[in-house]
C-alpha atoms as a PDB file:
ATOM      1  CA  UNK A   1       2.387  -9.698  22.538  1.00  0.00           C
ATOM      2  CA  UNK A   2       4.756 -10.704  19.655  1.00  0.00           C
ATOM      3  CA  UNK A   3       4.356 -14.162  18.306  1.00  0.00           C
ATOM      4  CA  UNK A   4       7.076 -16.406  17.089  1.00  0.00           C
ATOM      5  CA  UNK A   5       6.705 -19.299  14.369  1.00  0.00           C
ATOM      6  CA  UNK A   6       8.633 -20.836  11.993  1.00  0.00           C
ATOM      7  CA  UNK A   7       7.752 -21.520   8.091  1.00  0.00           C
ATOM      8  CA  UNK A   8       9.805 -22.034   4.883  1.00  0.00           C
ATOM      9  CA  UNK A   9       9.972 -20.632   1.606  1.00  0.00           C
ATOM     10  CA  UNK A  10       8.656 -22.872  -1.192  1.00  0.00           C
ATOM     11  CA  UNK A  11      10.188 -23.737  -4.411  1.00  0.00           C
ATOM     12  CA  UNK A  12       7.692 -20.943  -6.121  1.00  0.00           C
ATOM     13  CA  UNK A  13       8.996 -18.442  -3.746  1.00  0.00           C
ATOM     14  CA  UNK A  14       5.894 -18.574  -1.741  1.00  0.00           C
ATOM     15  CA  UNK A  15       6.137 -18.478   2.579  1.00  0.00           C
ATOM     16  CA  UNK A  16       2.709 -19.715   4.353  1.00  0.00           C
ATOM     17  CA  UNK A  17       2.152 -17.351   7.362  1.00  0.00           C
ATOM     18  CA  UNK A  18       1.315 -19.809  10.422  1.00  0.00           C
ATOM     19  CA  UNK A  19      -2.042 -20.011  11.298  1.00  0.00           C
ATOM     20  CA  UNK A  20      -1.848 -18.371  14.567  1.00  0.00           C
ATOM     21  CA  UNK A  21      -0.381 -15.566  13.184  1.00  0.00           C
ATOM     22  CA  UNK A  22      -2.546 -15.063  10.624  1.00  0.00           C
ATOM     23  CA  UNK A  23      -5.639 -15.456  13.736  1.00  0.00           C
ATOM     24  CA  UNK A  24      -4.361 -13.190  15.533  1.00  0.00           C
ATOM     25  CA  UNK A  25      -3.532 -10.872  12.617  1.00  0.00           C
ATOM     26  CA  UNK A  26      -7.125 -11.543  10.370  1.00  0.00           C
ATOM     27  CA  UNK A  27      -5.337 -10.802   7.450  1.00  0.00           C
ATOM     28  CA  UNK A  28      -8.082 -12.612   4.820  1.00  0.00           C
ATOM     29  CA  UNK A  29      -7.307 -14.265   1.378  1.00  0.00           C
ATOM     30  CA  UNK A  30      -6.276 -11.765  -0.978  1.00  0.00           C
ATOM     31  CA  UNK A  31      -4.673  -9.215   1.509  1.00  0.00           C
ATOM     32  CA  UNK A  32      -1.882  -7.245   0.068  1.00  0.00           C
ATOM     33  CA  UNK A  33       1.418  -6.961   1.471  1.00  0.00           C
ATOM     34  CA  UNK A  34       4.227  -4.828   1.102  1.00  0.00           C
ATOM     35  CA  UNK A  35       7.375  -6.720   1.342  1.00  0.00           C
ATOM     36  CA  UNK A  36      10.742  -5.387   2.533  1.00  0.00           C
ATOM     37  CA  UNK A  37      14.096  -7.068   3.280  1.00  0.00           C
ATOM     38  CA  UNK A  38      17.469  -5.562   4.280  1.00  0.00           C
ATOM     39  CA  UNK A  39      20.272  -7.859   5.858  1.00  0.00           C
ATOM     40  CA  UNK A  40      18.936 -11.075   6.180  1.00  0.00           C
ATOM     41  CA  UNK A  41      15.230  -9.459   7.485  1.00  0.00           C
ATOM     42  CA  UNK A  42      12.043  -9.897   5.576  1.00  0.00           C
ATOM     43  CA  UNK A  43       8.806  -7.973   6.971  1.00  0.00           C
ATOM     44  CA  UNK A  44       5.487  -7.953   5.673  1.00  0.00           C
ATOM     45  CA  UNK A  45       3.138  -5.056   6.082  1.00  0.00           C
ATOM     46  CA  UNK A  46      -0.767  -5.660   5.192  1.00  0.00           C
ATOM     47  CA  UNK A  47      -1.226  -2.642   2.619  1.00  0.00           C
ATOM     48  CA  UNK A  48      -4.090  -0.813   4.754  1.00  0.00           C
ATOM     49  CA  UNK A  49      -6.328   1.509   2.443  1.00  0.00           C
ATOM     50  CA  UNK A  50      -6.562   4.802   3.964  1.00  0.00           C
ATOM     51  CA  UNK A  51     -10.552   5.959   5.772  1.00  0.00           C
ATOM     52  CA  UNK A  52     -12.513   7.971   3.752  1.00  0.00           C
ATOM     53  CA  UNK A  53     -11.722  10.942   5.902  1.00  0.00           C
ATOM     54  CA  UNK A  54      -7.698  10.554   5.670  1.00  0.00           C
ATOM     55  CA  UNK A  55      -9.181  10.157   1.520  1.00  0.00           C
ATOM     56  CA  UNK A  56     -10.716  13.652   1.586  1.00  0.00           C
ATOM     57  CA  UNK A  57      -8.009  15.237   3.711  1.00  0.00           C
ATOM     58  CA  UNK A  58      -5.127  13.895   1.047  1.00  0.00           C
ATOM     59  CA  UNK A  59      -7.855  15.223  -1.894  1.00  0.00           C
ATOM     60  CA  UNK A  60      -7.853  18.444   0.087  1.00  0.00           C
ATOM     61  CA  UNK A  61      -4.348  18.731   0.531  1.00  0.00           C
ATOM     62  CA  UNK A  62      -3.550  18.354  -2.984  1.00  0.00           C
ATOM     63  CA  UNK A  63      -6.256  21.119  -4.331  1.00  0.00           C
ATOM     64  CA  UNK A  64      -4.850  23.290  -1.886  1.00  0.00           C
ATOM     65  CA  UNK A  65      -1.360  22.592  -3.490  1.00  0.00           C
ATOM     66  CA  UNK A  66      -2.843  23.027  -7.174  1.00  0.00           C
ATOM     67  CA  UNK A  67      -4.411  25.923  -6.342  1.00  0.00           C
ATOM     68  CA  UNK A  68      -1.668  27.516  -4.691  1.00  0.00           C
ATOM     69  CA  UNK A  69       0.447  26.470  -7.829  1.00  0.00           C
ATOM     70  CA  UNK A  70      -1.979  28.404 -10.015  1.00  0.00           C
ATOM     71  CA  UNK A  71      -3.023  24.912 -11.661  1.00  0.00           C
ATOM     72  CA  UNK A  72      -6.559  24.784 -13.375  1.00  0.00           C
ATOM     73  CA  UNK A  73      -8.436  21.470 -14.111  1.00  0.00           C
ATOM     74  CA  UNK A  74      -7.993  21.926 -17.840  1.00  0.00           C
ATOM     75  CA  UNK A  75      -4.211  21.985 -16.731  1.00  0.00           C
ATOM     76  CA  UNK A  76      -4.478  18.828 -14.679  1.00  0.00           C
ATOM     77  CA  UNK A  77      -6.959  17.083 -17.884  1.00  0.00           C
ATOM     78  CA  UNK A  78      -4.238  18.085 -20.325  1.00  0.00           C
ATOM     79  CA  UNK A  79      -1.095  16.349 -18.349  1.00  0.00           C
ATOM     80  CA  UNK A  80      -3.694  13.370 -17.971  1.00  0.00           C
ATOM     81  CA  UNK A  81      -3.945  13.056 -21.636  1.00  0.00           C
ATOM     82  CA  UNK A  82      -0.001  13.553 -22.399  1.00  0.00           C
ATOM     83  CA  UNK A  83       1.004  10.983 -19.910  1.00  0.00           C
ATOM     84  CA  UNK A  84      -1.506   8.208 -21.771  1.00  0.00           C
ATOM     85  CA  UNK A  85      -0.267   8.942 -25.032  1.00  0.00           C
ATOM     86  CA  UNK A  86       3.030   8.800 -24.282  1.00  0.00           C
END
């Protein structure tokens, strides 16, 4: 069931989410959002880390795609190290 309340931006740019939103929601102190707006629309999305299975199918995923590429850890330790000295 959607829920509709009012609230109003502060002069920090802050919004409160109403409290029966944020009951029904659970989102806790802290909770990460990623913020989009488009014409006149602004919707919050609670940043959700993935399981540790979706974790370990991404991790597979990308070996599979390094290893198809004919990358080698020394290859992926070596790009590490340019990119921080950079």
């Amino acid at each position: 069931m959607k829920q509709i309340a009012t609230t109003r931006l502060s002069s920090k740019g802050q919004v409160v989410i109403p409290e029966a939103i944020r009951r029904r929601l659970g989102p806790e102190s802290g909770t990460e959002f990623v913020v989009l707006g488009e014409d006149g629309t602004v919707m919050l999305k609670v940043i959700d880390a993935p399981s540790m299975r979706d974790f370990d199918d991404i991790v597979a995923r990308a070996r599979e795609g390094a290893r198809r590429a004919g990358l080698r850890q020394s290859d992926i330790a070596a790009a590490i190290r340019a990119v921080r000295s950079a």
